[in-house]
Protein backbone atom coordinates (compact mmCIF):
# COMPACT_ATOMS: atom_id res chain seq x y z
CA UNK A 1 57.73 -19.46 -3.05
CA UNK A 2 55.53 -21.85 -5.01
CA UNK A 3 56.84 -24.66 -6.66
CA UNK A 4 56.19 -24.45 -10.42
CA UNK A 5 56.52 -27.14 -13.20
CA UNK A 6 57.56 -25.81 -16.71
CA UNK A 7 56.51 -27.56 -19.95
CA UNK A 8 58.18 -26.96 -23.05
CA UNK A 9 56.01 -28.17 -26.59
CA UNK A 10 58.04 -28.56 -29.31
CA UNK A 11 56.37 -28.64 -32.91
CA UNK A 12 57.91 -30.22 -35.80
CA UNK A 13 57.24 -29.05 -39.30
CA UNK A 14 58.45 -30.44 -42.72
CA UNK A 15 60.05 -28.54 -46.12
CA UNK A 16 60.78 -30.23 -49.10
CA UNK A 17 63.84 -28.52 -51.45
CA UNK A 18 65.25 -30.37 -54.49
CA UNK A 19 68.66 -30.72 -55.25
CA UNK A 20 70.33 -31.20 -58.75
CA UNK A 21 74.28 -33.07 -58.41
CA UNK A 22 75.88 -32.97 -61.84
CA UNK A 23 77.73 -36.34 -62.68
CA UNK A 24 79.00 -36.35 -65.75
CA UNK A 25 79.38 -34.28 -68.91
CA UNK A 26 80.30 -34.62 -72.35
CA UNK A 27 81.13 -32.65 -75.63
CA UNK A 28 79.15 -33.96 -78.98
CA UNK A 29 80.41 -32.68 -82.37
CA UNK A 30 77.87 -33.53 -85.20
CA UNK A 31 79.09 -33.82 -88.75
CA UNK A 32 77.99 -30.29 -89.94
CA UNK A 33 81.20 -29.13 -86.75
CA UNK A 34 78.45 -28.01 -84.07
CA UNK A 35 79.02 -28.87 -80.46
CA UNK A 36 76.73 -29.91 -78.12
CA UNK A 37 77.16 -30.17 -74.53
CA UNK A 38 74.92 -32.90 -72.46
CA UNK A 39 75.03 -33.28 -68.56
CA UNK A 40 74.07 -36.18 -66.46
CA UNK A 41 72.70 -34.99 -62.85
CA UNK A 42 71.28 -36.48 -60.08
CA UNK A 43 67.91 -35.00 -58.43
CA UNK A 44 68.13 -35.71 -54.80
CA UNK A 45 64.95 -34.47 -52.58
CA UNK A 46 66.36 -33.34 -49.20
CA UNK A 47 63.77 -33.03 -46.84
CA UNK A 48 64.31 -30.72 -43.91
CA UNK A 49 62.86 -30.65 -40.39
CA UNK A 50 62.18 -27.20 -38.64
CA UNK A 51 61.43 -27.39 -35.10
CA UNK A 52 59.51 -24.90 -34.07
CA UNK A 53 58.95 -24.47 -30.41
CA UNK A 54 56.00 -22.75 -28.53
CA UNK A 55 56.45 -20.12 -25.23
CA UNK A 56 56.61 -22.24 -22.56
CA UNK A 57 53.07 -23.56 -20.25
CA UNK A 58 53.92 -22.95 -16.43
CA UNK A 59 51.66 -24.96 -14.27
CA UNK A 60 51.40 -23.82 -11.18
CA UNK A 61 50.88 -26.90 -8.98
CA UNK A 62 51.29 -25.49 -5.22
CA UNK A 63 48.48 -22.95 -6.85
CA UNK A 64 46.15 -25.32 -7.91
CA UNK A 65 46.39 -27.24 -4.57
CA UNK A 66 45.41 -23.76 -2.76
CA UNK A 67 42.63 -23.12 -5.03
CA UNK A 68 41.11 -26.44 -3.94
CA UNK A 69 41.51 -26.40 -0.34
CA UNK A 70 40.18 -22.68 -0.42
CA UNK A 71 36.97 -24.52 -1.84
CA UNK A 72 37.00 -27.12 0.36
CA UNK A 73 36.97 -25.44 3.01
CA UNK A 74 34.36 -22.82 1.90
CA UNK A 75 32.40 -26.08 1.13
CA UNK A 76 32.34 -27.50 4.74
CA UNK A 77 31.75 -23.84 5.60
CA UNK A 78 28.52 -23.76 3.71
CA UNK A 79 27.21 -26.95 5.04
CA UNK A 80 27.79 -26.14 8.66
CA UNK A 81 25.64 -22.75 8.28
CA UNK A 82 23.07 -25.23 6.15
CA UNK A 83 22.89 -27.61 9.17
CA UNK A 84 22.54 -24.85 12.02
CA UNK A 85 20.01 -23.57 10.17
CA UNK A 86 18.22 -26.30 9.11
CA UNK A 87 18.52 -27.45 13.76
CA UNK A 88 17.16 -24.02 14.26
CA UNK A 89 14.35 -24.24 12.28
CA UNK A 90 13.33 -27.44 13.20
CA UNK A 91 13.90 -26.88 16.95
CA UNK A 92 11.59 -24.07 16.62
CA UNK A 93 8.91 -25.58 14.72
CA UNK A 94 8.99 -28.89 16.80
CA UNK A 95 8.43 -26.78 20.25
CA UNK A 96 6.77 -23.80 19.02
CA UNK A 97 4.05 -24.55 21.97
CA UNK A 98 6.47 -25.47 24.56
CA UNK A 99 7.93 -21.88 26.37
CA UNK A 100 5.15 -20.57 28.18
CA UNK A 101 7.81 -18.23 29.88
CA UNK A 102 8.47 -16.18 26.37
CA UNK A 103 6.44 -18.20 23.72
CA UNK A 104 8.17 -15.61 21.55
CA UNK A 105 11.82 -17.62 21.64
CA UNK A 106 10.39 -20.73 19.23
CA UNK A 107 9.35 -17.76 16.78
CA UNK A 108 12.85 -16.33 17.09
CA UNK A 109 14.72 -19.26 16.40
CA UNK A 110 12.42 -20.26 13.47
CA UNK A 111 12.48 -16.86 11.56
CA UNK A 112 16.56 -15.86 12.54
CA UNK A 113 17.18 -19.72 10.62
CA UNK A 114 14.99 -18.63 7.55
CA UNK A 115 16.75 -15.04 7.28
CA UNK A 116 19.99 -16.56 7.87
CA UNK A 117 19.35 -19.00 4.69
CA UNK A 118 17.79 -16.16 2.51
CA UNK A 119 21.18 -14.52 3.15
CA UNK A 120 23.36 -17.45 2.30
CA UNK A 121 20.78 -18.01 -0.93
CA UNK A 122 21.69 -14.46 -1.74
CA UNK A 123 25.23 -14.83 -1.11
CA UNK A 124 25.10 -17.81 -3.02
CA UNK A 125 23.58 -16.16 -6.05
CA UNK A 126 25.72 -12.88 -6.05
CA UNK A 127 29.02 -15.08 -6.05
CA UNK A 128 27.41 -17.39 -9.46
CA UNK A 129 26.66 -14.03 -11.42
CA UNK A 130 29.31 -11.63 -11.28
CA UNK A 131 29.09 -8.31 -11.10
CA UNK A 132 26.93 -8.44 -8.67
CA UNK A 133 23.43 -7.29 -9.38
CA UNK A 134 21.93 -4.22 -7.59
CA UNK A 135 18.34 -5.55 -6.67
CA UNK A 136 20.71 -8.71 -5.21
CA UNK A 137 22.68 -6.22 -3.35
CA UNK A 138 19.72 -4.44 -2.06
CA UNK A 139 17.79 -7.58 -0.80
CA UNK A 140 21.18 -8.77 0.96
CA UNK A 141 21.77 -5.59 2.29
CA UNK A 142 17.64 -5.26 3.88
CA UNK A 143 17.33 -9.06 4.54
CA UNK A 144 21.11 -7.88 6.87
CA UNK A 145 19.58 -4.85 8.76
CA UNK A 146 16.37 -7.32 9.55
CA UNK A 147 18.59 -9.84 10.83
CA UNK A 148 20.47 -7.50 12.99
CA UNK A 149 17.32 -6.32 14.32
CA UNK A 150 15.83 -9.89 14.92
CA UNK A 151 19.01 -10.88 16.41
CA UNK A 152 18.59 -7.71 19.37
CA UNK A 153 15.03 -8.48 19.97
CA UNK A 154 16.00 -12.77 20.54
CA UNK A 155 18.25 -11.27 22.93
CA UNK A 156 15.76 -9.78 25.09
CA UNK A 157 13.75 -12.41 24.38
CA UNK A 158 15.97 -15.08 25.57
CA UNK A 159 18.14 -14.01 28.72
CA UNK A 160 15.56 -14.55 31.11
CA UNK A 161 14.90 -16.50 34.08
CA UNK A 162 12.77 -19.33 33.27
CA UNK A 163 12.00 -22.85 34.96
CA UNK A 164 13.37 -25.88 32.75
CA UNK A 165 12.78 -28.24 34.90
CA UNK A 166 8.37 -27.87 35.90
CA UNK A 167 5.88 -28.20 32.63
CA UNK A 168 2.75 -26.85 34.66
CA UNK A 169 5.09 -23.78 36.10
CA UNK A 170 4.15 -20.30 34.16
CA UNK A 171 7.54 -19.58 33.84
CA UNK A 172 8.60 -23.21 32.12
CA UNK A 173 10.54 -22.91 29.03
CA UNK A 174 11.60 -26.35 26.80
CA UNK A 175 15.74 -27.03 28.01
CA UNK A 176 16.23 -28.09 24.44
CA UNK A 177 14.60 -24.50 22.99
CA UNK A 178 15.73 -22.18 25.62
CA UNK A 179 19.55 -23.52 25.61
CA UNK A 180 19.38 -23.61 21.97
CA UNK A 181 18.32 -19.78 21.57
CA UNK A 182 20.84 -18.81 24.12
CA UNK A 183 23.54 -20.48 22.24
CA UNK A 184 22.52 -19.22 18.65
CA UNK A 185 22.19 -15.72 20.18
CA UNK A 186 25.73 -15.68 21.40
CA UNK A 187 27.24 -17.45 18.20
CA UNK A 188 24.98 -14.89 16.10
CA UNK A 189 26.24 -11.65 18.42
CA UNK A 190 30.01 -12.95 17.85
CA UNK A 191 29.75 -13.38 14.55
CA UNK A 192 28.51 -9.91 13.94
CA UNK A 193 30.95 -8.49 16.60
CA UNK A 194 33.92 -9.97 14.16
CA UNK A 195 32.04 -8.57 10.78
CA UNK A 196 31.56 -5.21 12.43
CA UNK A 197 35.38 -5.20 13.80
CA UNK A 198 36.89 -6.02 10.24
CA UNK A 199 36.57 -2.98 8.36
CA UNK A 200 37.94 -0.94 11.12
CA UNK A 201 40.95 -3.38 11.14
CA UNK A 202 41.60 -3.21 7.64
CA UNK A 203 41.11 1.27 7.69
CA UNK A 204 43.92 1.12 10.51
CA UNK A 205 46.33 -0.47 7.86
């Protein structure tokens, strides 16, 4: 149960009332026999304080601590998909020439980075403007299906035998590109195996 810390705000307001104490009084005859009657009083100002007090504010502290972590943690999230990406498109671009086995696996690592950042870009921008917009949701949703389509073709791109080890061999791929496809193609397949798998987890409940 989460801890909460209740703060009551008081606020003081001010009312003024007079008050009139008699003191003395006295009976005046004049010399035509009419009586007059005079009073001595007091005038005292009281001055009373009315406390009014607000609802109470409940701060939620073991919230607040929640809310942060959940960003933090989406944070480092976000950079670690910025910084594969940013590796896969440089690793492509830097041996683009360099996999004379399947020249095609520089491409693929080069173009499944770029689609992966549109996404995030996208994802980004549908999470800053809510609801989300339809021509957002429409680019996500084709920029997805290219991806998934990408991804199948790397595959059969990249598990091949190739020679890592001989430049001048026609079947030499770059160690650095060829393990680094292999291991973005597996990451990418078992991150799409756990997207796939979720709805179906959450129609069985």
């Amino acid at each position: 149960m989460a801890s909460e810390r209740t703060r009551l705000i008081g606020i003081q307001a001010q009312q003024d009332h007079v008050m009139v104490i008699p003191q003395e009084a006295s009976v005046n005859v004049d010399p035509e026999g009419r009586q007059s009657t005079r009073i001595t009083a007091t005038v005292v100002q009281v001055r009373r304080i009315i406390c009014l007090q607000q609802p109470a504010v409940t701060v939620h502290s073991e919230g607040n601590c929640i809310e942060w972590c959940k960003m933090f943690f989406a944070m480092i999230i976000g950079l670690l998909f910025l910084a594969i990406v940013a590796y896969m498109i440089v690793i492509g671009a830097l041996y683009i020439n360099e996999c004379p086995a399947q020249n095609k696996i520089p491409i693929y690592l080069v173009v499944h980075g770029v689609c992966i950042l549109v996404v995030f870009l996208l994802v980004c921008l549908s999470c800053c403007h809510e609801p989300i917009q339809p021509l957002t949701a429409c680019l996500c949703l084709l920029v997805l299906c290219f991806l998934l389509a990408w991804h199948i073709t790397g595959v059969v791109w990249t598990w091949i035998d190739v020679d890592i080890k001989d430049p001048l061999s026609p079947d030499y791929c770059n160690q650095i590109v060829y393990t680094s496809a292999k291991w973005i193609s597996l990451v990418s397949l078992a991150v799409t195996s756990i997207f796939c798998c979720v709805p179906f987890k959450g129609n069985d409940d």
